[in-house]
C-alpha atoms as a PDB file:
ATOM      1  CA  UNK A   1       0.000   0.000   0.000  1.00  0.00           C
ATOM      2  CA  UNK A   2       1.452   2.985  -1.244  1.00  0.00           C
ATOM      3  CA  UNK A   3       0.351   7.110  -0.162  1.00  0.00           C
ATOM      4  CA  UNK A   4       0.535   9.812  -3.339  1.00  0.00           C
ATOM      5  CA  UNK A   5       0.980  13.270  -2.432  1.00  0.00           C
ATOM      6  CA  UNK A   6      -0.834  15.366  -5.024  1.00  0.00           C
ATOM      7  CA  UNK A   7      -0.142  18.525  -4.880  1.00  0.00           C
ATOM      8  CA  UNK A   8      -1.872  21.181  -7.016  1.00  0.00           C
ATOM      9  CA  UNK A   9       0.005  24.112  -7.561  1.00  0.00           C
ATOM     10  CA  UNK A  10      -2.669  26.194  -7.618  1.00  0.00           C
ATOM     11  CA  UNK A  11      -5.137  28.173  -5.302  1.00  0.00           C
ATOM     12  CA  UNK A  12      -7.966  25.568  -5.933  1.00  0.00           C
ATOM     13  CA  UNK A  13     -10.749  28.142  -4.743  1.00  0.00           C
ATOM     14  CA  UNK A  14     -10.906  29.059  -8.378  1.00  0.00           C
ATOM     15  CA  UNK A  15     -11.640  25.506  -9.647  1.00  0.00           C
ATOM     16  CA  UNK A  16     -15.896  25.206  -9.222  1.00  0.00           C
ATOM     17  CA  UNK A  17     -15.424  21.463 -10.674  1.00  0.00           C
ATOM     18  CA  UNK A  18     -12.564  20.369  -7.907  1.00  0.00           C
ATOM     19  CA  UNK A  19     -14.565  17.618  -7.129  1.00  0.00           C
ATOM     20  CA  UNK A  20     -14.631  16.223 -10.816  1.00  0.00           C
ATOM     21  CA  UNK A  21     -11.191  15.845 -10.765  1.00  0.00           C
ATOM     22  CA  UNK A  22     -10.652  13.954  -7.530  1.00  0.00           C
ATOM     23  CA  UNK A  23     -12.722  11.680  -8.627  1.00  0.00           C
ATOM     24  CA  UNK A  24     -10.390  11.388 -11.656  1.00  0.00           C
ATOM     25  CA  UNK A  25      -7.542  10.568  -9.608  1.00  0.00           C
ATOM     26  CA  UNK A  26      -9.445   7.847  -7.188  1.00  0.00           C
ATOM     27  CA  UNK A  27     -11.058   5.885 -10.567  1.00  0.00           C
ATOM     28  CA  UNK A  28      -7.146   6.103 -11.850  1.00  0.00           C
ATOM     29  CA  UNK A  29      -5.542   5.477  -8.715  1.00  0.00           C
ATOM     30  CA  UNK A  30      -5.052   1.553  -7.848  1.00  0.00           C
ATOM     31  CA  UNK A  31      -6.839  -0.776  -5.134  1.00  0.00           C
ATOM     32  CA  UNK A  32      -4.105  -0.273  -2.245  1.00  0.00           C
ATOM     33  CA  UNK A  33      -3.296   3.180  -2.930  1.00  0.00           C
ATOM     34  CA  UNK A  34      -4.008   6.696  -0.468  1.00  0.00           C
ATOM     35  CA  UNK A  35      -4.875   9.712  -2.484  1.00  0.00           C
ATOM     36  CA  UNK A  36      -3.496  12.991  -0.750  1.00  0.00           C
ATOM     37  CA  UNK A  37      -4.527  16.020  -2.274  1.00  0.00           C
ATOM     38  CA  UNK A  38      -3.362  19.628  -1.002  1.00  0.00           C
ATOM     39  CA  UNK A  39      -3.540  23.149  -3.107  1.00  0.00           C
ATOM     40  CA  UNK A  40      -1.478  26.156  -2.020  1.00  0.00           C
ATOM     41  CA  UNK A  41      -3.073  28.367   0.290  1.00  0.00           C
ATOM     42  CA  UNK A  42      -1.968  31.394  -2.087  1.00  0.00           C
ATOM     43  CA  UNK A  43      -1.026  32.192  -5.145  1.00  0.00           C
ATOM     44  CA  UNK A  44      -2.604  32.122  -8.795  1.00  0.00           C
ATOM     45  CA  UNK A  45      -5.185  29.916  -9.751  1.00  0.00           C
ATOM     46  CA  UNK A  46      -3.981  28.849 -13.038  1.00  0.00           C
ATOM     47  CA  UNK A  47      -0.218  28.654 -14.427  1.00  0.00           C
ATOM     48  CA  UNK A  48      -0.042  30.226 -17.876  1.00  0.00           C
ATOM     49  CA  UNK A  49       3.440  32.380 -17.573  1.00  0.00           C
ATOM     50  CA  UNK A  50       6.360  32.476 -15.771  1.00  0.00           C
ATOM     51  CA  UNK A  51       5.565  35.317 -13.638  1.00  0.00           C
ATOM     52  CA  UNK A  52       2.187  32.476 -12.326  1.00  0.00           C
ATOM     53  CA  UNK A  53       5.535  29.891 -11.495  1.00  0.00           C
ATOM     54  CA  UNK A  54       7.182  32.244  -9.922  1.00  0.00           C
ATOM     55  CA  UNK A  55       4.280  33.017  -7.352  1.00  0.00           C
ATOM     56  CA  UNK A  56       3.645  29.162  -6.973  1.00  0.00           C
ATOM     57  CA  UNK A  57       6.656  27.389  -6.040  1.00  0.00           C
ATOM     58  CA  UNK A  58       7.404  29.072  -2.294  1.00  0.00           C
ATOM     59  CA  UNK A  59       3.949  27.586  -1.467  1.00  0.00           C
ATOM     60  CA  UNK A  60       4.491  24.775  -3.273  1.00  0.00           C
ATOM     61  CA  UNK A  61       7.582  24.167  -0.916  1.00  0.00           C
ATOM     62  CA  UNK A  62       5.833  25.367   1.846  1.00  0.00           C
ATOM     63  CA  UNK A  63       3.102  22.158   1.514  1.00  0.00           C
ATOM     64  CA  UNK A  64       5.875  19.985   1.675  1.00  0.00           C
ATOM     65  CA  UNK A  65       7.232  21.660   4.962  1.00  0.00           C
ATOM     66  CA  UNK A  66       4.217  21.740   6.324  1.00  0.00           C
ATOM     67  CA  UNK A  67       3.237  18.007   5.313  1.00  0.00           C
ATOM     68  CA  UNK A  68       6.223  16.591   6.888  1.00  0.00           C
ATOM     69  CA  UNK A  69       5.913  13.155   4.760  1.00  0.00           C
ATOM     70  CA  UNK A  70       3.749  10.141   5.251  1.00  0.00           C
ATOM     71  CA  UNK A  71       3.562  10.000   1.879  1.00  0.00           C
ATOM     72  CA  UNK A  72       5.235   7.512  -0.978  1.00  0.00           C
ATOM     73  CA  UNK A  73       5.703   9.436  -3.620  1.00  0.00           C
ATOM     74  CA  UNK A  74       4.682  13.320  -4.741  1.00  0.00           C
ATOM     75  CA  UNK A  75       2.837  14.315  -7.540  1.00  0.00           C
ATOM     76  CA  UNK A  76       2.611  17.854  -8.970  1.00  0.00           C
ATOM     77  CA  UNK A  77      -0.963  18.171 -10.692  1.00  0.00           C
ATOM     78  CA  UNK A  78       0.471  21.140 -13.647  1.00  0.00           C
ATOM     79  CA  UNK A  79       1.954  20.390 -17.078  1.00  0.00           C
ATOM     80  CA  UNK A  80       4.442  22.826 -15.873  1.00  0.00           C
ATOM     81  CA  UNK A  81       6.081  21.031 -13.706  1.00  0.00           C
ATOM     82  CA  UNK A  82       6.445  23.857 -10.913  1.00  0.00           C
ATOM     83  CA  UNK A  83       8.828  23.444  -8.205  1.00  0.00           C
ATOM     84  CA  UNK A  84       9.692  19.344  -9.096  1.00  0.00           C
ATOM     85  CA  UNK A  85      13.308  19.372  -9.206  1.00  0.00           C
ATOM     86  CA  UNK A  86      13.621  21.265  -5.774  1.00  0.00           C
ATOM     87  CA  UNK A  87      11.239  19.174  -4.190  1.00  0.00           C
ATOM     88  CA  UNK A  88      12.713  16.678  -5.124  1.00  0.00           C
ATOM     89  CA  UNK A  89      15.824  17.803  -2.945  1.00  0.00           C
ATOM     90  CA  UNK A  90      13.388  17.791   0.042  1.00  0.00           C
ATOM     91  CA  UNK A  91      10.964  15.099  -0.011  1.00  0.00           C
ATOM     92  CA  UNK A  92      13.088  12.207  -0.368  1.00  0.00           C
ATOM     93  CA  UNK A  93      10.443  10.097  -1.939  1.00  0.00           C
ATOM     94  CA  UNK A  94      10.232   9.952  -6.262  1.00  0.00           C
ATOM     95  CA  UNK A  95       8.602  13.171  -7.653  1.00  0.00           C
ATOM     96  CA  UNK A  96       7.199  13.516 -10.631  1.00  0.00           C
ATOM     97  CA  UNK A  97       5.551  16.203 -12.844  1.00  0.00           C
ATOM     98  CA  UNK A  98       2.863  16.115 -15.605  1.00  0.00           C
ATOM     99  CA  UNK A  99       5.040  17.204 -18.565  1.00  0.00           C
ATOM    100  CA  UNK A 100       8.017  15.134 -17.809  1.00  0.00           C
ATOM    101  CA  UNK A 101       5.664  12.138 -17.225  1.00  0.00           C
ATOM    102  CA  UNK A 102       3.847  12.298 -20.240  1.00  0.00           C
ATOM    103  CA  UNK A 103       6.733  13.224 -22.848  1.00  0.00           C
ATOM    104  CA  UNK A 104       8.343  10.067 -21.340  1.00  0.00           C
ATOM    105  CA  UNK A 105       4.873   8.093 -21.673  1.00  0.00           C
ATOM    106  CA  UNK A 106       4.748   9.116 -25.519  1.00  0.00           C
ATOM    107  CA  UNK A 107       8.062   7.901 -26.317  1.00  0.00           C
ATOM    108  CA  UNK A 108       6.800   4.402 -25.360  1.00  0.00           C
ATOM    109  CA  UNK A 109       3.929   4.714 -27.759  1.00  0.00           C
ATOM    110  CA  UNK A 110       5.087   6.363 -30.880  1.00  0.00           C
ATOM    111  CA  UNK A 111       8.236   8.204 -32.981  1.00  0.00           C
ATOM    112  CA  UNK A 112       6.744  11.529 -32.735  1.00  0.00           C
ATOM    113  CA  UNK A 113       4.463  13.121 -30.435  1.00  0.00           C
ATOM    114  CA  UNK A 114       2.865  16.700 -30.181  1.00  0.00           C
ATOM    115  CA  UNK A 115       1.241  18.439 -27.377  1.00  0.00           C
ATOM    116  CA  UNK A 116      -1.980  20.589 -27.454  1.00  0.00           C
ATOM    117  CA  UNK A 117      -2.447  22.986 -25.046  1.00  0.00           C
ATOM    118  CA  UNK A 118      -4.763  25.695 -23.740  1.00  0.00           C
ATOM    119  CA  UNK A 119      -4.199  28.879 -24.687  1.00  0.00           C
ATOM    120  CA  UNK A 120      -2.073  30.731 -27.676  1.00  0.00           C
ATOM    121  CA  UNK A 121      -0.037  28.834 -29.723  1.00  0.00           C
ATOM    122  CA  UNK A 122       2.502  30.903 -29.551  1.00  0.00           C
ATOM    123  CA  UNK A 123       2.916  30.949 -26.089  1.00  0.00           C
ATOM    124  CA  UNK A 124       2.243  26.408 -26.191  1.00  0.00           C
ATOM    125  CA  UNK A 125       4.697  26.126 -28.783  1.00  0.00           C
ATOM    126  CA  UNK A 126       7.876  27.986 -27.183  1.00  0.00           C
ATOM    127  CA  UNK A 127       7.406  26.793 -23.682  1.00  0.00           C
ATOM    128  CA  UNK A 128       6.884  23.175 -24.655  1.00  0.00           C
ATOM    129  CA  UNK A 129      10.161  22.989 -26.729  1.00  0.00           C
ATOM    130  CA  UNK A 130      11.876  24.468 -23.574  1.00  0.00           C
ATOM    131  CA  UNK A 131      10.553  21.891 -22.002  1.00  0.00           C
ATOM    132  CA  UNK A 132      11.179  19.592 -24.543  1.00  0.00           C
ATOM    133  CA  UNK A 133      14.910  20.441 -25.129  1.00  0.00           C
ATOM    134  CA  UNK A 134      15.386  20.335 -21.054  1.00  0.00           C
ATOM    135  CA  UNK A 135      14.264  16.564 -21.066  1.00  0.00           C
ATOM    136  CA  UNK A 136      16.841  16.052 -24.369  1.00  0.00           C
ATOM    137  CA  UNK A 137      13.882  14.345 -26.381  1.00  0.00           C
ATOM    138  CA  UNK A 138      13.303  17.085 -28.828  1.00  0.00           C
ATOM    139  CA  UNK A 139      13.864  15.369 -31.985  1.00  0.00           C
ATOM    140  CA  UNK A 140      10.966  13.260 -31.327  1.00  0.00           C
ATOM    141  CA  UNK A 141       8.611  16.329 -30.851  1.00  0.00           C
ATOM    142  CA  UNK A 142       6.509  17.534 -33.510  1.00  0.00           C
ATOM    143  CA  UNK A 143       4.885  20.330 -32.763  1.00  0.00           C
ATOM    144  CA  UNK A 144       3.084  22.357 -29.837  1.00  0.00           C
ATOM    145  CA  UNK A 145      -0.456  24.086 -30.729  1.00  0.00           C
ATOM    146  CA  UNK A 146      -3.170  25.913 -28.031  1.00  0.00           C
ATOM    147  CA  UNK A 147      -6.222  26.026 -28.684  1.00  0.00           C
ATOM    148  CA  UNK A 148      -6.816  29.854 -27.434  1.00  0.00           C
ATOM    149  CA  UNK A 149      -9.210  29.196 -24.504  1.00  0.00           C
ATOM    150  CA  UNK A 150      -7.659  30.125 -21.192  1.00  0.00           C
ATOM    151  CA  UNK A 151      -6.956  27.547 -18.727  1.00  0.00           C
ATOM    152  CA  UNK A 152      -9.247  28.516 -16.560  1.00  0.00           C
ATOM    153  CA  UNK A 153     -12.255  28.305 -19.041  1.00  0.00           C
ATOM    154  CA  UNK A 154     -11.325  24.734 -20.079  1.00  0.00           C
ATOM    155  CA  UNK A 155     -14.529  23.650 -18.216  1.00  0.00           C
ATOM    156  CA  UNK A 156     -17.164  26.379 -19.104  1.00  0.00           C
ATOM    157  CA  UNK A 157     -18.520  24.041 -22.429  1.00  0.00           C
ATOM    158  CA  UNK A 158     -16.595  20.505 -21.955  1.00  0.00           C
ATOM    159  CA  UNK A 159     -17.770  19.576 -25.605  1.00  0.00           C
ATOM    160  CA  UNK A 160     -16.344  22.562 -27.177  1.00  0.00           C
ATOM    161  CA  UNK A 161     -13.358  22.109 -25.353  1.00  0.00           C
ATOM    162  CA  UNK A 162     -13.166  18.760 -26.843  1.00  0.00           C
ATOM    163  CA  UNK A 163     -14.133  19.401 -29.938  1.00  0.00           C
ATOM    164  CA  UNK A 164     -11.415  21.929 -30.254  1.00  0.00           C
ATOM    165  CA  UNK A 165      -9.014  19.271 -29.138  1.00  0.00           C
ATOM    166  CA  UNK A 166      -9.983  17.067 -31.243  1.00  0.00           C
ATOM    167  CA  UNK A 167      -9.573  19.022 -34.332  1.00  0.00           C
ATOM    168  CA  UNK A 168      -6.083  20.692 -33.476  1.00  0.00           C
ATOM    169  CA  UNK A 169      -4.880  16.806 -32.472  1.00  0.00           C
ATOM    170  CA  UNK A 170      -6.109  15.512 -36.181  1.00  0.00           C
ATOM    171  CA  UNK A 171      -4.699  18.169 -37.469  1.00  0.00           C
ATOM    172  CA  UNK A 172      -1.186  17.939 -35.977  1.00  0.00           C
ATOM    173  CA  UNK A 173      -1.587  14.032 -37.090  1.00  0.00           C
ATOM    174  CA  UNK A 174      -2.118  14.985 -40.418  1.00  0.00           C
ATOM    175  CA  UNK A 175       0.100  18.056 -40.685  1.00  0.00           C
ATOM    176  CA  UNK A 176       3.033  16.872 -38.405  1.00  0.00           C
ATOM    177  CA  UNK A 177       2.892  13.324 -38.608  1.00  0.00           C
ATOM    178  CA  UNK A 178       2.390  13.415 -34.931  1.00  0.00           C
ATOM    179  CA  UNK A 179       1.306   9.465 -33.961  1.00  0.00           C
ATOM    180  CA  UNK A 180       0.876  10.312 -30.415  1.00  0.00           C
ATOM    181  CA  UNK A 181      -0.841  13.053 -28.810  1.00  0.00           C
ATOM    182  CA  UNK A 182       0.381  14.976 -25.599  1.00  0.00           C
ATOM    183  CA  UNK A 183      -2.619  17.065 -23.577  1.00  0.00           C
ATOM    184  CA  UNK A 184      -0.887  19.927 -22.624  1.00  0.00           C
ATOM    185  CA  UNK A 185      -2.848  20.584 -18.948  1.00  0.00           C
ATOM    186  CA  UNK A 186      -4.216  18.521 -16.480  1.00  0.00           C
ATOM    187  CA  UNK A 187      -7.113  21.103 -16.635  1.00  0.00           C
ATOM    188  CA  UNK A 188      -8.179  18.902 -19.418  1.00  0.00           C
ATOM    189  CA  UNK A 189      -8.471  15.484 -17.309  1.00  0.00           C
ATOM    190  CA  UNK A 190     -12.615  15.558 -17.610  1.00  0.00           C
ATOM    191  CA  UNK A 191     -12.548  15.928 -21.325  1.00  0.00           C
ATOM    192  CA  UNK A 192      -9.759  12.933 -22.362  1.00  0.00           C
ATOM    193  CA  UNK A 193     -12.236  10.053 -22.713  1.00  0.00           C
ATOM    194  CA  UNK A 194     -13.893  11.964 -25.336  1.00  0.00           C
ATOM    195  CA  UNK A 195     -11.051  13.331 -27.691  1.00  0.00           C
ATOM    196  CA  UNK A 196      -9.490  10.128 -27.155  1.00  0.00           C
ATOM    197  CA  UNK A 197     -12.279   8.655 -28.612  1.00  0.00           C
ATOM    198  CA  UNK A 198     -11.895  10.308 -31.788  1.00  0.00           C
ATOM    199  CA  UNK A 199      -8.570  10.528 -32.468  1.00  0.00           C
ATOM    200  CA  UNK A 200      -6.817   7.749 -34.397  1.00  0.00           C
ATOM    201  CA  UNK A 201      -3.506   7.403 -32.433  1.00  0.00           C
ATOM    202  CA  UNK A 202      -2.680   7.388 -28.737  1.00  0.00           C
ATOM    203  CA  UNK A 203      -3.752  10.337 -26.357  1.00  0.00           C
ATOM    204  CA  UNK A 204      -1.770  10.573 -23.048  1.00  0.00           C
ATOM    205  CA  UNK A 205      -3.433  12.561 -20.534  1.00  0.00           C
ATOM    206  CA  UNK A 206      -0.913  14.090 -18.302  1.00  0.00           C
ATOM    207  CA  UNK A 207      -3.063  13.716 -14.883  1.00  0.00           C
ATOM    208  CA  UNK A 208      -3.153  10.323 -14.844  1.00  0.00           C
ATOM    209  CA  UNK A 209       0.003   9.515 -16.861  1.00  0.00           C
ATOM    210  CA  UNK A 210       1.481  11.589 -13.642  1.00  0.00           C
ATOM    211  CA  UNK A 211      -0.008   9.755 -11.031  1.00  0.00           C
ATOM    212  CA  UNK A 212       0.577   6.354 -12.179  1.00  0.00           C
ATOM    213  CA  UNK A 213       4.354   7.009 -12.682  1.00  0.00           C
ATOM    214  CA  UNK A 214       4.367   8.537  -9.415  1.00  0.00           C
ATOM    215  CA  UNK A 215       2.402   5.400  -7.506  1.00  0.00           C
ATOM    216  CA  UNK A 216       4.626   3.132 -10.083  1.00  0.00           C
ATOM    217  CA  UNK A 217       7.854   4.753  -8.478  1.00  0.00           C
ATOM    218  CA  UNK A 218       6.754   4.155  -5.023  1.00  0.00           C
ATOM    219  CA  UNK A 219       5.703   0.666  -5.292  1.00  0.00           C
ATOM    220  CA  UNK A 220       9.204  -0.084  -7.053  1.00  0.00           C
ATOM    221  CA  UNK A 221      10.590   1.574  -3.853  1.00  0.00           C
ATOM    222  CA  UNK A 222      12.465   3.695  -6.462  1.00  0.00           C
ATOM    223  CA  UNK A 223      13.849   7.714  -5.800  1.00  0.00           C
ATOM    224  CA  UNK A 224      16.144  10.227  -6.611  1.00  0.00           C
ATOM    225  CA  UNK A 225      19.457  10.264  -5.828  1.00  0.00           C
ATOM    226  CA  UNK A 226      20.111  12.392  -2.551  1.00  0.00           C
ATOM    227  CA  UNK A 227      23.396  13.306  -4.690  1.00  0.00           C
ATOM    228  CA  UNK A 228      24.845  15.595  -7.421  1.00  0.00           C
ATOM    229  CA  UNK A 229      21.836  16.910  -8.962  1.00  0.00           C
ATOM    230  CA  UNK A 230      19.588  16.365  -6.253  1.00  0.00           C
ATOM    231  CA  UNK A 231      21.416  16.836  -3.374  1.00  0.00           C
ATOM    232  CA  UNK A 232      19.654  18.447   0.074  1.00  0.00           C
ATOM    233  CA  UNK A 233      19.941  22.110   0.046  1.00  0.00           C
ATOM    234  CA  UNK A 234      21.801  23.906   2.774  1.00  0.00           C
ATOM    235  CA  UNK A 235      19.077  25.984   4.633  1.00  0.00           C
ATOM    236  CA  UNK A 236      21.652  27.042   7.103  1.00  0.00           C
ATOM    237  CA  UNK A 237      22.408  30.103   4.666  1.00  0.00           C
ATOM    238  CA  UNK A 238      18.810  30.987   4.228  1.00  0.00           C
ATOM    239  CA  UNK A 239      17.725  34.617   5.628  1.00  0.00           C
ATOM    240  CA  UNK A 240      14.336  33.579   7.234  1.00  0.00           C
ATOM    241  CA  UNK A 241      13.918  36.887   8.707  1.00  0.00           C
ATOM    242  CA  UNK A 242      14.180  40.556   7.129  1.00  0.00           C
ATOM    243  CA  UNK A 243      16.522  42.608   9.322  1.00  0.00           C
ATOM    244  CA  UNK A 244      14.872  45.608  10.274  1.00  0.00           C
ATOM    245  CA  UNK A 245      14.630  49.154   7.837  1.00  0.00           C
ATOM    246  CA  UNK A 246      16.599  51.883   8.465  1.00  0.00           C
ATOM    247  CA  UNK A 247      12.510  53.559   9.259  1.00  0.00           C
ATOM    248  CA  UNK A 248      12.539  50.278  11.756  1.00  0.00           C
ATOM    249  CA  UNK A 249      15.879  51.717  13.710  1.00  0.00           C
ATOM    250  CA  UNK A 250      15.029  55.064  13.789  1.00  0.00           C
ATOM    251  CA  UNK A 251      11.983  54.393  15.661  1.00  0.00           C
ATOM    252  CA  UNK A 252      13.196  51.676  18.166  1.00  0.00           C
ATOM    253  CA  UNK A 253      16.481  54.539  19.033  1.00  0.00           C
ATOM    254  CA  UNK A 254      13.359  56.739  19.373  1.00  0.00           C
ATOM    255  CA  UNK A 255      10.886  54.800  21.625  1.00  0.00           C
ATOM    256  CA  UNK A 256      13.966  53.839  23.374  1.00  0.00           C
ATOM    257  CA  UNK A 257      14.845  57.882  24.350  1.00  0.00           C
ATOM    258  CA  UNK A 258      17.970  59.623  24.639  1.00  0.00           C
ATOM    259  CA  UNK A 259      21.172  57.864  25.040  1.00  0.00           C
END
């Protein structure tokens, strides 16, 4: 029996279908295995830039602090992948994020895959190759398209949602020669039974493709090594306090009186 620590790296107080995708994860999960699922406390409630990581991964951290383990393995619920590689310096349990999960997934299926996303294409297409040319598996990646609805949207029509998929995956099949088919959000979990469906090659939906790495990991009793690249961090050089203005002094000398 193994515990997955889900962690989505997002205030979840802007999700009204939260529920929907629990129940994703527990008709995923297997027989013996715990479901934990936090959200950070603050912060934005989609990531879409940069800026949206930037805001996320202190609280992201911060779960982990404050969950202090009892857990098998660590899953972060964002395509993403916010704050993996320095948890993974903390947790000392197998980490995994949706991107890096499912690129890895797709190489097992096909020569080629491509990854459809929410939002512009230009912003799907450069930040997927980043994160394609990180992993080193960029000659097997087609393309990266979005499909211009916002991520938090994704759920206002589910059937235009998918039907959008659907054509911007058959068309990077056609186009690209794509033969497998990356979702590009987890935001998209409630919709992948239906593009799948109609799409004539493999669709790997990053939620559960994820998950199940991260509950395969723990039930191999596999991590990361606690060395070179993932080494603990030193928190011993870690301000945790500011030190006081120079406003701050001025008015302690002065409640303090004359010297």
């Amino acid at each position: 029996m193994s515990t997955v620590l889900v962690i989505d790296p997002v205030a979840m107080d802007a999700w009204e279908r939260k529920e929907e995708y629990q129940d994703y994860l527990d008709r995923v999960k297997g027989p013996e295995t715990t479901v934990r699922t936090v959200s950070i406390a603050r912060g934005p409630g989609s990531i879409e830039t940069f800026y949206d990581v930037a805001f996320a991964v202190p609280e992201i951290l911060q779960v982990i602090e404050d969950q202090g383990g009892g857990y098998d393995a660590v899953m972060v619920n964002c395509f993403a992948d916010p704050g993996v590689c320095a948890i993974r310096q903390i947790a000392g349990v197998p980490v995994v994020g949706a991107a890096e999960a499912s690129m890895s997934l797709a190489l097992l299926l096909g020569q080629r895959f491509a990854v459809v996303s929410p939002g512009s294409s230009a912003a799907a297409a450069g930040w997927t190759e980043m994160q394609a040319r990180a992993m080193g598996v960029e000659r097997r990646f087609a393309a990266a398209v979005g499909i211009d609805i916002p991520v938090l949207r994704l759920n206002d029509d589910p059937h235009v949602t998918a039907r959008l998929l659907i054509e911007t995956a058959q068309g990077l099949v056609e186009s690209r020669g794509a033969d497998v088919i990356v979702l590009g959000c987890t935001g998209m979990a409630i919709v992948a039974d239906e593009v799948r469906a109609a799409l004539p090659v493999p669709l790997v939906e990053p939620m559960a493709a994820a998950f199940k790495m991260a509950e395969t990991l723990a039930e191999l009793g596999l991590h990361h090594a606690q060395t070179g690249l993932y080494m603990p961090p030193d928190k011993t050089k870690f301000v945790w306090e500011a030190p006081p203005s120079a406003d701050d002094k001025s008015a302690e000398s002065s409640a303090l009186g004359p010297p």
